[in-house]
PDB file of N, CA and C in Angstrom:
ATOM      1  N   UNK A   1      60.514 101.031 107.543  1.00  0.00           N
ATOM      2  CA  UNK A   1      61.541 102.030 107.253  1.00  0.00           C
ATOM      3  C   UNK A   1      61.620 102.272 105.748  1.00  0.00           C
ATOM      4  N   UNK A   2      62.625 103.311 105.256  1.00  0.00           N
ATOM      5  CA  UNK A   2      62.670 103.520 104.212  1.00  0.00           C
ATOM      6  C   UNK A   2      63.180 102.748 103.367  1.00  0.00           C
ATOM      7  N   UNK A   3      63.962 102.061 104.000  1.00  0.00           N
ATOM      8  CA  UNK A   3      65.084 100.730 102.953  1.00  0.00           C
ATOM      9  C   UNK A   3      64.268  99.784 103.050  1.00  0.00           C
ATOM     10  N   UNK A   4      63.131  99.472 103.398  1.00  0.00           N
ATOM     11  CA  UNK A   4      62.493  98.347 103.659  1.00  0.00           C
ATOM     12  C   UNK A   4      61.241  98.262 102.748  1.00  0.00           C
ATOM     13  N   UNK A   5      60.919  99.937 102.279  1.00  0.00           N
ATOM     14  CA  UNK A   5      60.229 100.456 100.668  1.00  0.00           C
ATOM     15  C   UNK A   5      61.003 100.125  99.439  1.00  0.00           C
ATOM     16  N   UNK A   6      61.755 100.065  99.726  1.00  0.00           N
ATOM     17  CA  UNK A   6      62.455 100.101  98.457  1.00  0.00           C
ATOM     18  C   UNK A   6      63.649  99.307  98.437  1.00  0.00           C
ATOM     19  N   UNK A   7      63.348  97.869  99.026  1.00  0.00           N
ATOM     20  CA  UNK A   7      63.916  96.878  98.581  1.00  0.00           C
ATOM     21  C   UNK A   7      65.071  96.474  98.995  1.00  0.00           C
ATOM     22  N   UNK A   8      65.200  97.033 100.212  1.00  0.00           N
ATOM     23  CA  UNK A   8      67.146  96.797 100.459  1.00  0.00           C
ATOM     24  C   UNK A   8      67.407  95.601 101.228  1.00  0.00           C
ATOM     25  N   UNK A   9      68.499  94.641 100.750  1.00  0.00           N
ATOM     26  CA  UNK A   9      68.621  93.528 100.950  1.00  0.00           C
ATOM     27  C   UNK A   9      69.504  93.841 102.224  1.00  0.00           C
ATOM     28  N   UNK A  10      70.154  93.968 102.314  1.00  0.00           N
ATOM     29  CA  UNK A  10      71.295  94.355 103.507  1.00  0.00           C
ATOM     30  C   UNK A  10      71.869  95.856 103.758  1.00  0.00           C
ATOM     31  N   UNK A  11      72.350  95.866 104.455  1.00  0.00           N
ATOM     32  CA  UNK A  11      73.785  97.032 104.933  1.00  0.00           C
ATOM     33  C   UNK A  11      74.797  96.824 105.403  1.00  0.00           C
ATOM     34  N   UNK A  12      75.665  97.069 105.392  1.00  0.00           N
ATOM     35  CA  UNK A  12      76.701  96.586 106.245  1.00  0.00           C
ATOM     36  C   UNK A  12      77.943  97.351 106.273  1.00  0.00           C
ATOM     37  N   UNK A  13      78.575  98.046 107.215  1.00  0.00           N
ATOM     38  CA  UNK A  13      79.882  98.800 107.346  1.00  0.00           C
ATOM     39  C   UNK A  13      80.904  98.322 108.022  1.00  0.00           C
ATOM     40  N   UNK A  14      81.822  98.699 106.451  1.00  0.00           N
ATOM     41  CA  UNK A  14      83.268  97.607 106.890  1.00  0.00           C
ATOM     42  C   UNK A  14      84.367  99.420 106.762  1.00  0.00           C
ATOM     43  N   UNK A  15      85.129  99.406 108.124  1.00  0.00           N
ATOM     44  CA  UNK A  15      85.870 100.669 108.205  1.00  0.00           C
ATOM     45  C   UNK A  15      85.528 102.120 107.171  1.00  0.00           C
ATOM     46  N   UNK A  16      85.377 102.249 106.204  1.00  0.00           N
ATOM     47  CA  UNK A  16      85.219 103.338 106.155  1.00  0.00           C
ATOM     48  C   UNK A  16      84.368 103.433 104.665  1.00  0.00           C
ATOM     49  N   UNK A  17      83.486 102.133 104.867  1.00  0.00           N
ATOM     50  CA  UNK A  17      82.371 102.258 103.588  1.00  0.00           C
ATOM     51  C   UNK A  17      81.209 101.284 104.471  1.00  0.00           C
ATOM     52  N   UNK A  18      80.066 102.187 103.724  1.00  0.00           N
ATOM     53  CA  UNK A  18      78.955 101.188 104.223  1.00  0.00           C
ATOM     54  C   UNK A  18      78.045 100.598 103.046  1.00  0.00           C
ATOM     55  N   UNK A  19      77.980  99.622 102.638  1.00  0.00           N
ATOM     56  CA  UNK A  19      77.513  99.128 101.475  1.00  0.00           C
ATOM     57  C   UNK A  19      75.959  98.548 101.394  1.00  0.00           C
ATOM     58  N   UNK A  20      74.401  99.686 100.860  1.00  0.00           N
ATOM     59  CA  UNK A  20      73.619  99.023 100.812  1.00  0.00           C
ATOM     60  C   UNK A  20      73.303  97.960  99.204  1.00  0.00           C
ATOM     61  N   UNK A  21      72.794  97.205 100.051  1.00  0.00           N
ATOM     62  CA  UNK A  21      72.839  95.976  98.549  1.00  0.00           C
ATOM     63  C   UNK A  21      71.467  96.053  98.523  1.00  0.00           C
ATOM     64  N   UNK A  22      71.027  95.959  97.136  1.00  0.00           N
ATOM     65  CA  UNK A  22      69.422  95.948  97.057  1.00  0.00           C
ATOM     66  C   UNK A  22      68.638  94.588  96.580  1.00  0.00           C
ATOM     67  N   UNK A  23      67.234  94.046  96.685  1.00  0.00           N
ATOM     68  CA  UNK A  23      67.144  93.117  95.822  1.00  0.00           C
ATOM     69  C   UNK A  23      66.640  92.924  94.720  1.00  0.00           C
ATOM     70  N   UNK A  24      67.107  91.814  93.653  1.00  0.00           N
ATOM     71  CA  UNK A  24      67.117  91.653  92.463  1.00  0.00           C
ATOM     72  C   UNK A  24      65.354  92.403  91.916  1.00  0.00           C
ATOM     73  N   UNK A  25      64.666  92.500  92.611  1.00  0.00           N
ATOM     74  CA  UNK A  25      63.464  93.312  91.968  1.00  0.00           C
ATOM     75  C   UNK A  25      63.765  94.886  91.442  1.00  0.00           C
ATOM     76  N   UNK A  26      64.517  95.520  92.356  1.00  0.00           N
ATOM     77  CA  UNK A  26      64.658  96.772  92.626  1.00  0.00           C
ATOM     78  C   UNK A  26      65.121  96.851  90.617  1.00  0.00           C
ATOM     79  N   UNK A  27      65.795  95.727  90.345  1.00  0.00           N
ATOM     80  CA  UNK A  27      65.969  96.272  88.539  1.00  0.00           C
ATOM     81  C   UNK A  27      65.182  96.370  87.855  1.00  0.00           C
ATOM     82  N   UNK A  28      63.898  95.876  88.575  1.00  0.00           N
ATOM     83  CA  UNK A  28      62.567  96.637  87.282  1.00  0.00           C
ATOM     84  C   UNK A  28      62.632  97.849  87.628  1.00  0.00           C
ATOM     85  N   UNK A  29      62.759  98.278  88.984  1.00  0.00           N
ATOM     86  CA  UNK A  29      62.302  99.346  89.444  1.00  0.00           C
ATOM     87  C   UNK A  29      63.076 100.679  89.059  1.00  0.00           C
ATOM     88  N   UNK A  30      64.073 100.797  89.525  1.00  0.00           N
ATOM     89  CA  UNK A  30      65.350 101.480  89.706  1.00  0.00           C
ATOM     90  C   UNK A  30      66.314 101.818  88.445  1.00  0.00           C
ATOM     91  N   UNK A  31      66.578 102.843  87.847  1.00  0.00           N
ATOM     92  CA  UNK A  31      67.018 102.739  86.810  1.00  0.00           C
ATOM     93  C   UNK A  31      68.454 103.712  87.438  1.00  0.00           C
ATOM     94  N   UNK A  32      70.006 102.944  86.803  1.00  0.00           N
ATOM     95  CA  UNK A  32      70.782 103.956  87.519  1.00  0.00           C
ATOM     96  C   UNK A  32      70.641 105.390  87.361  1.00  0.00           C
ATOM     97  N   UNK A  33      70.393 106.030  86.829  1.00  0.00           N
ATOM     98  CA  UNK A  33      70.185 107.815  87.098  1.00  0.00           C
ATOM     99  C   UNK A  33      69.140 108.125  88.613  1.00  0.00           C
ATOM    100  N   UNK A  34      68.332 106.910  88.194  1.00  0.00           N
ATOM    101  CA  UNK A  34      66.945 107.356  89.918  1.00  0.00           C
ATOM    102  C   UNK A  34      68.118 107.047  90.739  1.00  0.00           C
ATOM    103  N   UNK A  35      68.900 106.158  91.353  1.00  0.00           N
ATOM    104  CA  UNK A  35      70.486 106.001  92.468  1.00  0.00           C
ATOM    105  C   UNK A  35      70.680 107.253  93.213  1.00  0.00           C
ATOM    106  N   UNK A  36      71.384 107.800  91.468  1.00  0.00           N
ATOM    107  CA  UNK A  36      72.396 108.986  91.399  1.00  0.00           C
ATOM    108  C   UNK A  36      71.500 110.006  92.117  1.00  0.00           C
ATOM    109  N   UNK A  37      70.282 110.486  91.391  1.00  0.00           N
ATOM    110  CA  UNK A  37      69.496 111.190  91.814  1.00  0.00           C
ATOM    111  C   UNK A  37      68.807 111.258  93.307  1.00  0.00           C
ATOM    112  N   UNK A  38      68.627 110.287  94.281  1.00  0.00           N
ATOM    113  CA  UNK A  38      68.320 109.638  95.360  1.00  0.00           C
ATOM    114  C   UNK A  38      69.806 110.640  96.343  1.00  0.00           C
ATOM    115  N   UNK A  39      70.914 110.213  95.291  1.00  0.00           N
ATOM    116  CA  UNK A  39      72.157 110.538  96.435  1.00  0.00           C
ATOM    117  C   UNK A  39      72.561 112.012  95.673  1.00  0.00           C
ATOM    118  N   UNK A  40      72.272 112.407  95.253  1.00  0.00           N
ATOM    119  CA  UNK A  40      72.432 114.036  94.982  1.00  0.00           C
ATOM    120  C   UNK A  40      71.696 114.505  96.032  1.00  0.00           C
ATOM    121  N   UNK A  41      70.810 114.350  96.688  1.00  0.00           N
ATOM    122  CA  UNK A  41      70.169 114.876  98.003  1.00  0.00           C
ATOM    123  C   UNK A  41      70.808 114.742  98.957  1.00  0.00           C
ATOM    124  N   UNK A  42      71.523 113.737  99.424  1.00  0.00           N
ATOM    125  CA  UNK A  42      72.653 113.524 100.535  1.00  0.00           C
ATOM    126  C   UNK A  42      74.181 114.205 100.088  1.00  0.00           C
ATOM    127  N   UNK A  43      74.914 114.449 101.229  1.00  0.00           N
ATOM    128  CA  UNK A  43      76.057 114.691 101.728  1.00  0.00           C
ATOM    129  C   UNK A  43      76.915 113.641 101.559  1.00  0.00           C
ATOM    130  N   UNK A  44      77.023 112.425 101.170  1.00  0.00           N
ATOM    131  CA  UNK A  44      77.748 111.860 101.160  1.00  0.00           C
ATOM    132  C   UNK A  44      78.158 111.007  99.680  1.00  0.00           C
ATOM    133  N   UNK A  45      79.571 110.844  99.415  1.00  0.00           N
ATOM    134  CA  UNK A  45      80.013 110.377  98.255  1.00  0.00           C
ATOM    135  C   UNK A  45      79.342 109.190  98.513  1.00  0.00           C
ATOM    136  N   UNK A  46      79.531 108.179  96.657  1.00  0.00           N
ATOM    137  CA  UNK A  46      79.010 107.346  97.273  1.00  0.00           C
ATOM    138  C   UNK A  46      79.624 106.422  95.542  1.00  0.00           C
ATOM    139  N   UNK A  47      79.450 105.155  95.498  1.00  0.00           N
ATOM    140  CA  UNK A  47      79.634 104.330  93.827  1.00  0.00           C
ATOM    141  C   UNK A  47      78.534 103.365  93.867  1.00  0.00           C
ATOM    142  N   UNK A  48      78.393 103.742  92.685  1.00  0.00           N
ATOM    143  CA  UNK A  48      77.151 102.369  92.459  1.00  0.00           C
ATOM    144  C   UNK A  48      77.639 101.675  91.193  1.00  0.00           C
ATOM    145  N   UNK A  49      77.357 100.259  91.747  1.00  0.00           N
ATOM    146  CA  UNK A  49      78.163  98.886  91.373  1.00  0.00           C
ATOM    147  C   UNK A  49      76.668  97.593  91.155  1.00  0.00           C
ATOM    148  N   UNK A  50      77.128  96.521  90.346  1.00  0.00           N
ATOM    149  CA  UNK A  50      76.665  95.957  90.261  1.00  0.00           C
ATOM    150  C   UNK A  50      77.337  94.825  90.909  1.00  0.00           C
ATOM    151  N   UNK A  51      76.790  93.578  91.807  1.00  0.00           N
ATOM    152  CA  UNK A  51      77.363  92.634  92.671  1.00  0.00           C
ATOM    153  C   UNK A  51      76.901  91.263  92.446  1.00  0.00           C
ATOM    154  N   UNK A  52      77.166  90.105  91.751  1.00  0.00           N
ATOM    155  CA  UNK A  52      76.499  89.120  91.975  1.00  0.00           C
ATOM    156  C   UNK A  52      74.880  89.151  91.135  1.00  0.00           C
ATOM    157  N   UNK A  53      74.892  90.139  90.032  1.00  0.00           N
ATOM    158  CA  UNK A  53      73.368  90.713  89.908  1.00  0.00           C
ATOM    159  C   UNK A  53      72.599  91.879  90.894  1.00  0.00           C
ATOM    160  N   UNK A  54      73.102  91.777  91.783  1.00  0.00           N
ATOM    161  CA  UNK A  54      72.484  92.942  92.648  1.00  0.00           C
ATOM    162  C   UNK A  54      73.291  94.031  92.602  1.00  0.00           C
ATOM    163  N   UNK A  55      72.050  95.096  92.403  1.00  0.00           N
ATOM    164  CA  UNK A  55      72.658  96.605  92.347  1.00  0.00           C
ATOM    165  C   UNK A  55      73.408  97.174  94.064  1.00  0.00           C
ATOM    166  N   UNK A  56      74.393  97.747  94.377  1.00  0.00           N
ATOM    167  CA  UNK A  56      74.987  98.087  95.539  1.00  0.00           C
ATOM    168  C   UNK A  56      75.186  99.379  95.132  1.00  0.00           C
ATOM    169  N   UNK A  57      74.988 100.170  96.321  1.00  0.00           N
ATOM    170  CA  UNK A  57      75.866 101.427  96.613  1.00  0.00           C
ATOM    171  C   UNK A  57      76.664 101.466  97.746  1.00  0.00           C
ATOM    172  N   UNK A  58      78.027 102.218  97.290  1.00  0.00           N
ATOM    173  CA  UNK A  58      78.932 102.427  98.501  1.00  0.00           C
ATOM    174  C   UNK A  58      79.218 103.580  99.075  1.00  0.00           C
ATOM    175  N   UNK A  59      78.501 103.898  99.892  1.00  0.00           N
ATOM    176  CA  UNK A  59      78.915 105.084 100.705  1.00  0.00           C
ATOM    177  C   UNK A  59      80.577 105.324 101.356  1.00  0.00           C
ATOM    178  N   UNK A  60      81.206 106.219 100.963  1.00  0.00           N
ATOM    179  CA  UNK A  60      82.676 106.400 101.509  1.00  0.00           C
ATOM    180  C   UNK A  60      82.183 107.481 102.825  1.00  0.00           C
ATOM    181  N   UNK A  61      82.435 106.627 104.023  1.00  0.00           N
ATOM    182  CA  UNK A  61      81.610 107.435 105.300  1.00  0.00           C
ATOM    183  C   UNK A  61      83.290 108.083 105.489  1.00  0.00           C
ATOM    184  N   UNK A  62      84.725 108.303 104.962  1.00  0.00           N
ATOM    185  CA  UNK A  62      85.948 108.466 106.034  1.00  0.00           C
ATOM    186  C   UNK A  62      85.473 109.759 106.493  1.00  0.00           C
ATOM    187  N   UNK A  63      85.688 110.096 107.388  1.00  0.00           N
ATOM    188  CA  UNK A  63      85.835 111.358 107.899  1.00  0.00           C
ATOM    189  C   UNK A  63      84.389 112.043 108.709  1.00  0.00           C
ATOM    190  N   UNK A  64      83.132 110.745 108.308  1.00  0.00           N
ATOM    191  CA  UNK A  64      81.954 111.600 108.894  1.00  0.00           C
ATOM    192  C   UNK A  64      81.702 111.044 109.915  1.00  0.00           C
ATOM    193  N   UNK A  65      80.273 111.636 110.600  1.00  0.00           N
ATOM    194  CA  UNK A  65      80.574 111.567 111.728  1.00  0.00           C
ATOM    195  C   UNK A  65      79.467 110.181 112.215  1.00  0.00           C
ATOM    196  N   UNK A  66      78.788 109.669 112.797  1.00  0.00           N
ATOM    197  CA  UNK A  66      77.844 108.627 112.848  1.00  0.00           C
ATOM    198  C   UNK A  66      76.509 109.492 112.694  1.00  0.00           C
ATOM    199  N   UNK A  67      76.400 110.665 112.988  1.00  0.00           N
ATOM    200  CA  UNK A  67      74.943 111.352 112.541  1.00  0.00           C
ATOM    201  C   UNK A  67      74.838 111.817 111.382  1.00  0.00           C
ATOM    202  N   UNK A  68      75.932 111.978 110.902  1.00  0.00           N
ATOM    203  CA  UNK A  68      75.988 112.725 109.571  1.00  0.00           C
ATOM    204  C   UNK A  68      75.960 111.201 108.544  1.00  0.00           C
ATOM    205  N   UNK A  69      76.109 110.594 108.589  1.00  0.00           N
ATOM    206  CA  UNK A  69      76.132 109.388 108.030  1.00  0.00           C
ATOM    207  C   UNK A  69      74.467 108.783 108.192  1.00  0.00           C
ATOM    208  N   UNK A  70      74.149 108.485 109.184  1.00  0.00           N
ATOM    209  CA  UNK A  70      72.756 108.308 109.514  1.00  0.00           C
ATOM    210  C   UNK A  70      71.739 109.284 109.000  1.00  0.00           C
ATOM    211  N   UNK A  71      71.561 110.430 109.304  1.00  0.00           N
ATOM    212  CA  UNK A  71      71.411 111.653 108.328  1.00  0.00           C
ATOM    213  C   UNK A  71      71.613 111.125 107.038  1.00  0.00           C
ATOM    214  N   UNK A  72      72.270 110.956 106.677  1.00  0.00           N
ATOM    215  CA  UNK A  72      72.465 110.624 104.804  1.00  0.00           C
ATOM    216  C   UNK A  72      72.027 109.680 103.964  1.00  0.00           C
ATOM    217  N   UNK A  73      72.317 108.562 105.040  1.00  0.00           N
ATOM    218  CA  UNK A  73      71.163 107.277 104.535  1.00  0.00           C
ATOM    219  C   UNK A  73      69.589 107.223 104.636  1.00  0.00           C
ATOM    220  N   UNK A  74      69.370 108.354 106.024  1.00  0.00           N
ATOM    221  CA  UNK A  74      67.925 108.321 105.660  1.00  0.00           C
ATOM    222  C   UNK A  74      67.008 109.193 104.393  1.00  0.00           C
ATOM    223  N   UNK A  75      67.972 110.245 104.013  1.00  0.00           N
ATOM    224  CA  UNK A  75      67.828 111.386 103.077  1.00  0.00           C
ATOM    225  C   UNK A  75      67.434 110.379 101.953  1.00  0.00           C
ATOM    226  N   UNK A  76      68.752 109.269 101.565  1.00  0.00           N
ATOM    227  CA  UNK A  76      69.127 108.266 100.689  1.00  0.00           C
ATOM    228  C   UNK A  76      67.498 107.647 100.307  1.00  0.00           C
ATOM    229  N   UNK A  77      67.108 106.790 101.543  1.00  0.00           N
ATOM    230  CA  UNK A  77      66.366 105.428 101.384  1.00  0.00           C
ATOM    231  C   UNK A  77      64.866 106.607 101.313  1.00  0.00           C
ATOM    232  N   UNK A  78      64.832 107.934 102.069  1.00  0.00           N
ATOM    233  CA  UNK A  78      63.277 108.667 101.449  1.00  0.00           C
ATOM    234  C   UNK A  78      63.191 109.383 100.063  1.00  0.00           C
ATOM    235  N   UNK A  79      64.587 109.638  99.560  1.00  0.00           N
ATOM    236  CA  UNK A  79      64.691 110.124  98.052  1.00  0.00           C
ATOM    237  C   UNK A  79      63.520 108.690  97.208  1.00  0.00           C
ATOM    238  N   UNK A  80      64.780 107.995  97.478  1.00  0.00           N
ATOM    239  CA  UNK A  80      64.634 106.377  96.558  1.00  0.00           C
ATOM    240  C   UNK A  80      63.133 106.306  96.468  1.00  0.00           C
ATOM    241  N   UNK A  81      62.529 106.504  97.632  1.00  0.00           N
ATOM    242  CA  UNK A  81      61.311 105.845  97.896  1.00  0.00           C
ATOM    243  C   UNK A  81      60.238 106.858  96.808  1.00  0.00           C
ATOM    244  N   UNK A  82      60.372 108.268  96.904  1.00  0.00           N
ATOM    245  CA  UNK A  82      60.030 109.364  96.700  1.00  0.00           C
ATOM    246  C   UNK A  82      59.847 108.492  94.813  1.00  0.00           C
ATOM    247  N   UNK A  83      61.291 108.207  94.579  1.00  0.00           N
ATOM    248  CA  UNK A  83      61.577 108.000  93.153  1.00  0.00           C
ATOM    249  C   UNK A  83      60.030 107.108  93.012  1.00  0.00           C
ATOM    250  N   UNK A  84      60.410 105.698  93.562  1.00  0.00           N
ATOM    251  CA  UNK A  84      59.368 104.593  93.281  1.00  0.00           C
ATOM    252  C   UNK A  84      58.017 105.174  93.351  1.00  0.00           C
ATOM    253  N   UNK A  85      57.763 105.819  94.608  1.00  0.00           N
ATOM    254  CA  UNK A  85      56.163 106.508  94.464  1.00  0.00           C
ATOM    255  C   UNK A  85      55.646 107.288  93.309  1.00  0.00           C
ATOM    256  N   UNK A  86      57.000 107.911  92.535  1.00  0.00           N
ATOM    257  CA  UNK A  86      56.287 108.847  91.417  1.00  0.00           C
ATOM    258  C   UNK A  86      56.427 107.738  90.288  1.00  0.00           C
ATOM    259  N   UNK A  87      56.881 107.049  89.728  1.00  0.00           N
ATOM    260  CA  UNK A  87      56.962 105.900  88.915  1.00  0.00           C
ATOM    261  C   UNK A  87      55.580 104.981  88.759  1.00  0.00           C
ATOM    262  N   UNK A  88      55.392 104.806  90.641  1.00  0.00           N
ATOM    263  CA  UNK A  88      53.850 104.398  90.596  1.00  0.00           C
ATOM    264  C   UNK A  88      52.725 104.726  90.427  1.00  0.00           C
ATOM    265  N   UNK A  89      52.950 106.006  90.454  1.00  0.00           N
ATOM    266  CA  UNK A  89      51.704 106.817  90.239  1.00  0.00           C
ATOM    267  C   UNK A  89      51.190 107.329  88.825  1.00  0.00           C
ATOM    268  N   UNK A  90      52.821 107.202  88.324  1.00  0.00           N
ATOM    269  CA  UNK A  90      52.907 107.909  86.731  1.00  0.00           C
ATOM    270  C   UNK A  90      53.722 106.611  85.766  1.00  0.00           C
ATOM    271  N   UNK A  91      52.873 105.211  85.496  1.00  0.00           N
ATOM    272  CA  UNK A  91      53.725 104.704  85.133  1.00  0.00           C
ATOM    273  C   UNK A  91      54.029 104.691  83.385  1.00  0.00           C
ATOM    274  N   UNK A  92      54.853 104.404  82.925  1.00  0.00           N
ATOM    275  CA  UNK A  92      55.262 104.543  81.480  1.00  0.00           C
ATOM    276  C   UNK A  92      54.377 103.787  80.901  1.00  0.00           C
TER     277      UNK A  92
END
């Protein structure tokens, strides 16, 4: 899957946020603007936080629907991936 390219340690939805946590590699990788940019393609709000060392984003799902949410994370985890592939191809 797509979260599974790009490093995602967990998911997990607690009432009306779903929080992916990434792992500690993803900080070579991932610079916060690539996040932001990843979730400017999706529909859904979202904060990105740092946790314990690990980078998290929180999706605020209130009000959507379970497809529209699903829909958004996958938009999410093929942006991200999109990011890492051009990074790899073009590296600094």
């Amino acid at each position: 899957s797509y979260f599974d390219k790009v490093f995602v340690e967990r998911v997990e939805r607690k009432e009306n946020k779903i929080t992916v946590q990434f792992e500690k590699v993803t900080q070579r990788l991932f610079l916060a603007q690539d996040y932001f940019k990843a979730l400017s393609a999706t529909n859904l709000k979202a904060a990105i936080a740092e946790n314990k060392g690990l980078m998290e984003v929180v999706f605020d799902v209130r009000n959507k629907k379970d497809y529209e949410i699903l829909e958004g994370l996958l938009i999410f985890g093929e942006s991200l991936l999109e990011i890492k592939e051009s990074k790899e191809a073009n590296p600094i």
